[in-house]
Protein backbone atom coordinates (compact mmCIF):
# COMPACT_ATOMS: atom_id res chain seq x y z
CA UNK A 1 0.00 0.00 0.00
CA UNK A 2 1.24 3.43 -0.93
CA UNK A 3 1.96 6.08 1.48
CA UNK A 4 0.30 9.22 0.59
CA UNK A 5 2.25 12.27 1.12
CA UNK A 6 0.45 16.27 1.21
CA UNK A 7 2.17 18.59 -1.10
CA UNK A 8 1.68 22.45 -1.53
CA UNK A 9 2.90 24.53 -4.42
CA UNK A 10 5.16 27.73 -3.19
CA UNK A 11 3.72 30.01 -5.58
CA UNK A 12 0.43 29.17 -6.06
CA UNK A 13 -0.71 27.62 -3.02
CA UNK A 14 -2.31 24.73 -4.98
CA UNK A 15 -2.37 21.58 -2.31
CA UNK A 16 -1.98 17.77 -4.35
CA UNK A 17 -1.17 14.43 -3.07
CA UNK A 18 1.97 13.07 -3.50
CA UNK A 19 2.49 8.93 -3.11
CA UNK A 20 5.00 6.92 -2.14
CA UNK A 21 5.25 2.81 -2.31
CA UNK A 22 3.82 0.38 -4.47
CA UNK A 23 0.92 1.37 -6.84
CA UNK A 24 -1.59 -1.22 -6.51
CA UNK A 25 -3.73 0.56 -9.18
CA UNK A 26 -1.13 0.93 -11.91
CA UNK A 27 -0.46 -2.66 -11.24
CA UNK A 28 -4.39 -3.64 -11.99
CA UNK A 29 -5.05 -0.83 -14.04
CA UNK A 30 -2.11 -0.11 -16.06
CA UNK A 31 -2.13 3.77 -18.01
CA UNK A 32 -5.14 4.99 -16.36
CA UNK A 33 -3.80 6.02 -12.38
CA UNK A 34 -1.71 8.49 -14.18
CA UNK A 35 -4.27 10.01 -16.86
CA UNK A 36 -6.75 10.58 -13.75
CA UNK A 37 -3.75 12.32 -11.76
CA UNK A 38 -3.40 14.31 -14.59
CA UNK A 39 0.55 12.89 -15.60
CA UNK A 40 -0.88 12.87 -19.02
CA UNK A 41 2.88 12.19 -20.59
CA UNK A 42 3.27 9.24 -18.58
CA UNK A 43 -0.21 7.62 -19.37
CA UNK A 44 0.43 8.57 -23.08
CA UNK A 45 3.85 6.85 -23.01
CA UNK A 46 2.52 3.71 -20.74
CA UNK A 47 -0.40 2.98 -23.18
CA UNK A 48 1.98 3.49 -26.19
CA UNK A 49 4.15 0.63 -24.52
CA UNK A 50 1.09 -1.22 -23.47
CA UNK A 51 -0.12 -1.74 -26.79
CA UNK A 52 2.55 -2.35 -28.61
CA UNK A 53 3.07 -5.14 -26.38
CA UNK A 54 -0.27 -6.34 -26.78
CA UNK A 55 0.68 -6.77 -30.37
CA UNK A 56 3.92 -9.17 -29.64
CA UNK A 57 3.06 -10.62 -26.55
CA UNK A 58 -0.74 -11.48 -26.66
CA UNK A 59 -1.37 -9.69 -23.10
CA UNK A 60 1.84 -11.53 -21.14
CA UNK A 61 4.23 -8.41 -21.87
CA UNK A 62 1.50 -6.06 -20.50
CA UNK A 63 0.95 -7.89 -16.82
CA UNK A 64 4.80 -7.91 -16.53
CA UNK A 65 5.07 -4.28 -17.38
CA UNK A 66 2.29 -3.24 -15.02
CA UNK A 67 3.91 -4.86 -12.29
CA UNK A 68 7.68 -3.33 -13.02
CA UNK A 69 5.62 -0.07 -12.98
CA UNK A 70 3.57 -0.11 -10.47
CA UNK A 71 6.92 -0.48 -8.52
CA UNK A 72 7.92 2.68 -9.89
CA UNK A 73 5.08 4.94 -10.90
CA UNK A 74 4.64 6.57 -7.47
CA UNK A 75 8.21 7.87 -6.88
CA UNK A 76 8.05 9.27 -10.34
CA UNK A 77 4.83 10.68 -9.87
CA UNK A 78 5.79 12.57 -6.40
CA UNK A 79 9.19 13.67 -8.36
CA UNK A 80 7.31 15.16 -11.06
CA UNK A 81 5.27 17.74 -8.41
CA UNK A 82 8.98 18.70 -6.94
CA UNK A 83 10.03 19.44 -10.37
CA UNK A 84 7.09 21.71 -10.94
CA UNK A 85 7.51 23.60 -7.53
CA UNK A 86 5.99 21.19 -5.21
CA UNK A 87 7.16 20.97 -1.79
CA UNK A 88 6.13 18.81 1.51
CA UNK A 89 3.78 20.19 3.76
């Protein structure tokens, strides 16, 4: 379970949630964790991969990348809002 983490933006005073751990949701839900947090890059790029691998792999490719991700997705995520002015409140 992911460990979620309150994050304010200096400027604008804009509050989001930051996570931290594994992402159970990108693991069963692949692309779409990441369009509904708005990281509409990443989703583009994950569902790029996704199918492409559906094409080669006939679904196996997919499960194992959803799982490597999910591993990963929520440490990028929380980077991303540092990056774009983000900090710990």
């Amino acid at each position: 379970m992911a460990t979620q983490i309150n994050m304010k933006h200096k400027e604008t005073g804009l509050t989001k949630n930051g996570f931290m751990g594994f992402s159970w949701t990108t693991a069963f839900w692949g692309f779409w964790p990441a369009l509904f947090r708005g990281d509409y890059m990443t989703a583009l790029v994950l569902f790029i991969i996704l199918v492409s691998l559906l094409a080669f792999t006939a679904g196996i490719g997919n499960i194992i990348v959803c799982v490597i991700w999910a591993f990963m997705y929520n440490k990028h995520y929380t980077s991303k809002l540092i990056e774009k002015g983000y900090v710990f409140s």
